[in-house]
Protein backbone atom coordinates (compact mmCIF):
# COMPACT_ATOMS: atom_id res chain seq x y z
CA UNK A 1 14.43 36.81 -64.02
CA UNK A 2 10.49 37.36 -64.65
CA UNK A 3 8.91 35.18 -67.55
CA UNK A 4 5.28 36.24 -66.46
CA UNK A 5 3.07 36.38 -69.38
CA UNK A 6 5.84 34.74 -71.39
CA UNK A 7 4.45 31.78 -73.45
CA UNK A 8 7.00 28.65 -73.68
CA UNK A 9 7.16 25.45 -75.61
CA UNK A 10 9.63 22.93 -74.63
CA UNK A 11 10.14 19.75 -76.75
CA UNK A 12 11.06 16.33 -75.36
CA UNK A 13 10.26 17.65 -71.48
CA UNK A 14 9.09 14.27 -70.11
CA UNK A 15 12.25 14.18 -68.42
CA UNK A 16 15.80 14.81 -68.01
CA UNK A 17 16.97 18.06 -68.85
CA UNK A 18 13.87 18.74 -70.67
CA UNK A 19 12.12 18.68 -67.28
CA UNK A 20 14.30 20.82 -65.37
CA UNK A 21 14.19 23.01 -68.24
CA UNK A 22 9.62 23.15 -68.21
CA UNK A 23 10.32 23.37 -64.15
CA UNK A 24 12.60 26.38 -64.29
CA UNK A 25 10.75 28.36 -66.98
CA UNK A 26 7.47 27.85 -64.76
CA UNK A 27 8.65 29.17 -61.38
CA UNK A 28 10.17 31.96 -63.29
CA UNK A 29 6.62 32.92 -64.34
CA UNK A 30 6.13 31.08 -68.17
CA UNK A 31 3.13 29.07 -69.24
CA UNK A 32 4.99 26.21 -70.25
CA UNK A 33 3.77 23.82 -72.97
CA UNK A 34 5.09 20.10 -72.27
CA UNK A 35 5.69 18.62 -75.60
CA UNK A 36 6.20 14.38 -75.39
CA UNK A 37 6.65 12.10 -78.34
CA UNK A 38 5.61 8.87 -75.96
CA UNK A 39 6.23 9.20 -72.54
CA UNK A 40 2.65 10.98 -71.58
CA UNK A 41 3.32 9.30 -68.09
CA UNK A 42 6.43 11.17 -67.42
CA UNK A 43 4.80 14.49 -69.33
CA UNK A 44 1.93 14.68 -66.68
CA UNK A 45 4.09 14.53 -64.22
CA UNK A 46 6.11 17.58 -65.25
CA UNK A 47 2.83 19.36 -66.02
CA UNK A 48 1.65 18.36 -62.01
CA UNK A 49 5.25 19.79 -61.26
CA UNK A 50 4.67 22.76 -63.20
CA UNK A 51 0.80 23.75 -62.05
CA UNK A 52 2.47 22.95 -57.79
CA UNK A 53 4.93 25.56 -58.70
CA UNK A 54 2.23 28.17 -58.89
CA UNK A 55 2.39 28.33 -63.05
CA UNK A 56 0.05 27.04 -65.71
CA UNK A 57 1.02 24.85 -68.38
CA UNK A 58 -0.36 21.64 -70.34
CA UNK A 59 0.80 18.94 -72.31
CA UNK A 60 0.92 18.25 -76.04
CA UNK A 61 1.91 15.22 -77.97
CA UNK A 62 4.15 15.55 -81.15
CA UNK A 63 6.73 13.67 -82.84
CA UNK A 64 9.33 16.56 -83.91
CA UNK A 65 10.82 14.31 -86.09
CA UNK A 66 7.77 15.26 -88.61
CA UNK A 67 6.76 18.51 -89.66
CA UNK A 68 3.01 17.80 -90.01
CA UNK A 69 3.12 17.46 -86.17
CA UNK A 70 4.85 20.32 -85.46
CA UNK A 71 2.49 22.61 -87.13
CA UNK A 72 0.11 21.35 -85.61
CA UNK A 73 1.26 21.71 -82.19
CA UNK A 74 2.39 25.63 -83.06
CA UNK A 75 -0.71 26.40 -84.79
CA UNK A 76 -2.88 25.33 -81.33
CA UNK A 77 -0.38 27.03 -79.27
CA UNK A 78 -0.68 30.06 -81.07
CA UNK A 79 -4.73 29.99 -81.33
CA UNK A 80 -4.97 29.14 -77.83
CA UNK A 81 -2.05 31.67 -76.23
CA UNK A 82 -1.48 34.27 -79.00
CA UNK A 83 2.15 33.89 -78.89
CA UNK A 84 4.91 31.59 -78.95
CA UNK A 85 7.80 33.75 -76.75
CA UNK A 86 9.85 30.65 -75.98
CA UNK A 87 11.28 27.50 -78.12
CA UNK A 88 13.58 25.26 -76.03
CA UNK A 89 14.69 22.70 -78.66
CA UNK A 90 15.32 19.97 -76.32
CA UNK A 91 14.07 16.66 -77.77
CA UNK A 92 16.89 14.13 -78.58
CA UNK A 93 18.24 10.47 -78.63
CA UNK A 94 21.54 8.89 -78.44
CA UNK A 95 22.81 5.69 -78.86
CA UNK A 96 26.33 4.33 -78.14
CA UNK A 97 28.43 2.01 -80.71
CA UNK A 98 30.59 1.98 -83.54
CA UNK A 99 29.88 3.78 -86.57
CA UNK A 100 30.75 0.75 -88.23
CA UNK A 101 27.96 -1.13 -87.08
CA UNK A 102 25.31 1.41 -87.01
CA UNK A 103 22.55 1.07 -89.65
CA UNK A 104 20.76 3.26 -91.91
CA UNK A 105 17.47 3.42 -89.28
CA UNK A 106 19.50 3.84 -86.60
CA UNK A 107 20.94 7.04 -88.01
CA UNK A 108 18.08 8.39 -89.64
CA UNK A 109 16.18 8.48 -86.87
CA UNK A 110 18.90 10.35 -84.63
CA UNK A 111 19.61 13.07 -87.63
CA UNK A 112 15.54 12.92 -87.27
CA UNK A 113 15.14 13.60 -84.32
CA UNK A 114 18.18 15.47 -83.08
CA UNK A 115 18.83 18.03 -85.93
CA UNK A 116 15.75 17.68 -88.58
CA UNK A 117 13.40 17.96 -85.31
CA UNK A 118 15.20 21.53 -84.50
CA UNK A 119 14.65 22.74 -87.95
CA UNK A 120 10.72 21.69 -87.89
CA UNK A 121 10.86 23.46 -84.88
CA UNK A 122 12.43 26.63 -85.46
CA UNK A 123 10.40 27.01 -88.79
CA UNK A 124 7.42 26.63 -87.80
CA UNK A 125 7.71 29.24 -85.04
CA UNK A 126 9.40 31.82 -86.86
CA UNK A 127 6.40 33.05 -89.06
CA UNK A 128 4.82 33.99 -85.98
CA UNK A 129 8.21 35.23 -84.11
CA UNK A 130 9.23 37.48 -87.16
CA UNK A 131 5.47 38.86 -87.23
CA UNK A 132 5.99 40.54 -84.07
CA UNK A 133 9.62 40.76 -83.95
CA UNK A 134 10.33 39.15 -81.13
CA UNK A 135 10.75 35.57 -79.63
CA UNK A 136 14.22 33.41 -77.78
CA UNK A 137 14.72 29.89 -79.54
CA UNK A 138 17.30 27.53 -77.20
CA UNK A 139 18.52 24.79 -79.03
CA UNK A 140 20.16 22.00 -76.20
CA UNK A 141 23.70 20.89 -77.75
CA UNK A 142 26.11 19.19 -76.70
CA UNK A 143 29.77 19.10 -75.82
CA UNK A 144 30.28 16.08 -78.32
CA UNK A 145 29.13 18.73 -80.78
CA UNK A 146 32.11 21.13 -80.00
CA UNK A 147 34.45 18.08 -80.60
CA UNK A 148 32.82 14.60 -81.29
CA UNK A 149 33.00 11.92 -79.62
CA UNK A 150 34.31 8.00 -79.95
CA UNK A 151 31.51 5.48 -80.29
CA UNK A 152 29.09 8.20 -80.75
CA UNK A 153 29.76 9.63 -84.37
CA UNK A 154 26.51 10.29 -86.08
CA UNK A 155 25.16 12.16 -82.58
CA UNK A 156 27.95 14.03 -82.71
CA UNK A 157 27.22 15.00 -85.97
CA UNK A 158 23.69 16.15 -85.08
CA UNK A 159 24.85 18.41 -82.54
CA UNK A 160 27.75 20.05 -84.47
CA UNK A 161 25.13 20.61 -87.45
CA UNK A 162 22.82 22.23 -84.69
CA UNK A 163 25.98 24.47 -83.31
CA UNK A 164 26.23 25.84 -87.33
CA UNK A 165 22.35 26.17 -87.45
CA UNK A 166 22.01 28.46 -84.35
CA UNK A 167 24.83 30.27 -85.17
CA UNK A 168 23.99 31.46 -88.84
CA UNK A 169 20.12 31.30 -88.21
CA UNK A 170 20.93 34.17 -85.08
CA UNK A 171 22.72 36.34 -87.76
CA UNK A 172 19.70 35.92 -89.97
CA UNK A 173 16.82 36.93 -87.17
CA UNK A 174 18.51 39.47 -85.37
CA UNK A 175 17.09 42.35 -87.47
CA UNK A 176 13.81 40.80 -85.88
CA UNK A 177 15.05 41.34 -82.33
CA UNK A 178 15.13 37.20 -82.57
CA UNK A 179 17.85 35.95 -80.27
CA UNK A 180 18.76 32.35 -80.68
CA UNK A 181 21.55 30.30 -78.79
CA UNK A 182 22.44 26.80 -77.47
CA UNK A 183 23.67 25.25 -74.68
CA UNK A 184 26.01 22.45 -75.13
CA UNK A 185 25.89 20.07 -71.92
CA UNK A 186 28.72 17.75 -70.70
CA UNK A 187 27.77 14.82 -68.76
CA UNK A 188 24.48 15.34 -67.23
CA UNK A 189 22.69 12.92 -64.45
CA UNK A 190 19.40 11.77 -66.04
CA UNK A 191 18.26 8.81 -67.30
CA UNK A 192 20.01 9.12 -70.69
CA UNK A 193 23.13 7.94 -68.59
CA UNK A 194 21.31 4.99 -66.99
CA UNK A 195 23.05 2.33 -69.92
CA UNK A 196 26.76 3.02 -67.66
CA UNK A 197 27.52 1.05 -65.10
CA UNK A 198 28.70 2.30 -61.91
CA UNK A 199 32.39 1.53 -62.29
CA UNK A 200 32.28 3.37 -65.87
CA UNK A 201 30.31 6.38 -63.88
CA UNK A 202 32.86 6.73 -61.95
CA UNK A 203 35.85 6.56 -64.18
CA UNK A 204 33.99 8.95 -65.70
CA UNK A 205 33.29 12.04 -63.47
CA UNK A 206 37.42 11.52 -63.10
CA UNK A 207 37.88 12.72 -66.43
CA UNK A 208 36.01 16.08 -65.07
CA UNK A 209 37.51 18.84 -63.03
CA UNK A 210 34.89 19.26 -61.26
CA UNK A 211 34.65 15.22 -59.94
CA UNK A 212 30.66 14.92 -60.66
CA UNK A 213 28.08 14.98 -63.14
CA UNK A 214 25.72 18.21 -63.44
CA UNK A 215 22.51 18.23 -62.57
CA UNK A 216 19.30 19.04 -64.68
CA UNK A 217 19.30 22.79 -62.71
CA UNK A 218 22.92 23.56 -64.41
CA UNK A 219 21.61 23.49 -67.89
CA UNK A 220 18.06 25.12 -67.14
CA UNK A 221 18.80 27.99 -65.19
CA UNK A 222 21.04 28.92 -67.79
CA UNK A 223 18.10 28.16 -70.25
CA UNK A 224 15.77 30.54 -68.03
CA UNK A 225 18.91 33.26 -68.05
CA UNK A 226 18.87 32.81 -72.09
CA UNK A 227 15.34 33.31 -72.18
CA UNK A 228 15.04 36.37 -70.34
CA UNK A 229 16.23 40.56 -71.23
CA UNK A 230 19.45 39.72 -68.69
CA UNK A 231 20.63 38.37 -71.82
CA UNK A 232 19.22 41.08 -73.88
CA UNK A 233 22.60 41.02 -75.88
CA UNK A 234 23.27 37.44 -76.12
CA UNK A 235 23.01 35.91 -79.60
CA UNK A 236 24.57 32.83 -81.96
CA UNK A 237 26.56 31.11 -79.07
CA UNK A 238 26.74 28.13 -77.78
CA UNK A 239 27.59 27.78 -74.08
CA UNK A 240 29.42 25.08 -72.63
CA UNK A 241 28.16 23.76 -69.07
CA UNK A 242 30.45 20.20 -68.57
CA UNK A 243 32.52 21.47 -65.02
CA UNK A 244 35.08 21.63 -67.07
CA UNK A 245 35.22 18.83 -69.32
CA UNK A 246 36.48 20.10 -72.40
């Protein structure tokens, strides 16, 4: 799967999945852009991972959450590189507790993030995308998206919405050769998971088939798959990597 000379932005790749994701698209051959809202720490270190792989990338900061700083970002991108080939919508928050007792903040500022920071996303790269008819946009999901989960309502929500938004935005773009997916993720091991203890860990990998959490690799080498012509014929789905969860 060759990415050389393909252009790539990833948003929250600081870490976690994001990371892996950045990692993946660079030894496949991408210039990958590191977006970061605060961690710049953990951004330069992806970027240090990225440029030791052999590929060429840098970092840029932008909260997704506001559209101002998305354009921004796209607009240097695209005067810099010429092209945008890649969006990996990966940027995202969660937070654990009854609905009940969530406030307004708390939930603005997932739907923010989680869904409004897709759409800022997707929009602003699309002029450009649709110009040359051409471009991959990955949105990362989840499996609580597919069918919600207890204690974690409004995130939920966010991810179903994003599930609906891929699939009727890939009906709408694929006249412009514009193929757009997601991957929904069960229970991944990255540092979104560090608030479980280690008893709740591991009543937890019983409720999966396979007996163990997936690794950052499982969701981004499907991401680089997505992003290249193997999946040439792949569009408005949302593909389910939990080892069996669900």
């Amino acid at each position: 799967m060759n990415l050389s000379g393909k252009i790539a932005l990833v948003t929250g790749a600081s870490r976690g999945i994001g990371k892996s994701i950045a990692l993946e698209l660079a030894k496949a051959g991408a210039v990958v852009i590191v977006n970061y809202r605060k961690d710049e720490k953990g951004a330069m270190d992806t970027l240090k991972l990225i440029k030791e792989s052999g590929s060429y990338g840098e970092c840029i900061k932008a909260d997704v959450r506001y559209y101002n700083d998305v354009y921004s970002m796209t607009y240097k991108i695209i005067k810099k590189y010429g092209n945008i080939d890649i969006l990996v919508n990966n940027a995202g928050v969660s937070k654990t507790g009854l609905f009940i007792d969530m406030t307004e903040d708390e939930w603005n500022e997932l739907l923010d993030i989680n869904l409004k920071g897709v759409i800022n996303c997707c929009h602003c790269v699309l002029n450009h995308m649709v110009s040359k008819k051409s471009g991959n946009i990955i949105n990362i999901s989840s499996i609580w998206g597919n069918t919600g989960a207890s204690c974690e309502a409004i995130y939920s929500a966010s991810k179903g919405a994003i599930n609906s938004f891929t699939k009727a935005l890939a009906k709408e773009l694929a006249p412009s050769n514009i193929r757009v997916n997601a991957i929904a993720p069960g229970v991944i091991d990255t540092q979104m998971n560090n608030n479980l203890s280690k008893d709740e860990k591991e009543a937890l990998k019983l409720e999966i088939p396979m007996m163990r959490f997936g690794d950052g690799e499982d969701i981004a080498k499907l991401a680089v798959f997505l992003s290249s012509e193997n999946s040439k014929y792949i569009t408005g789905q949302i593909i389910t990597v939990d080892g069996g969860m669900i």
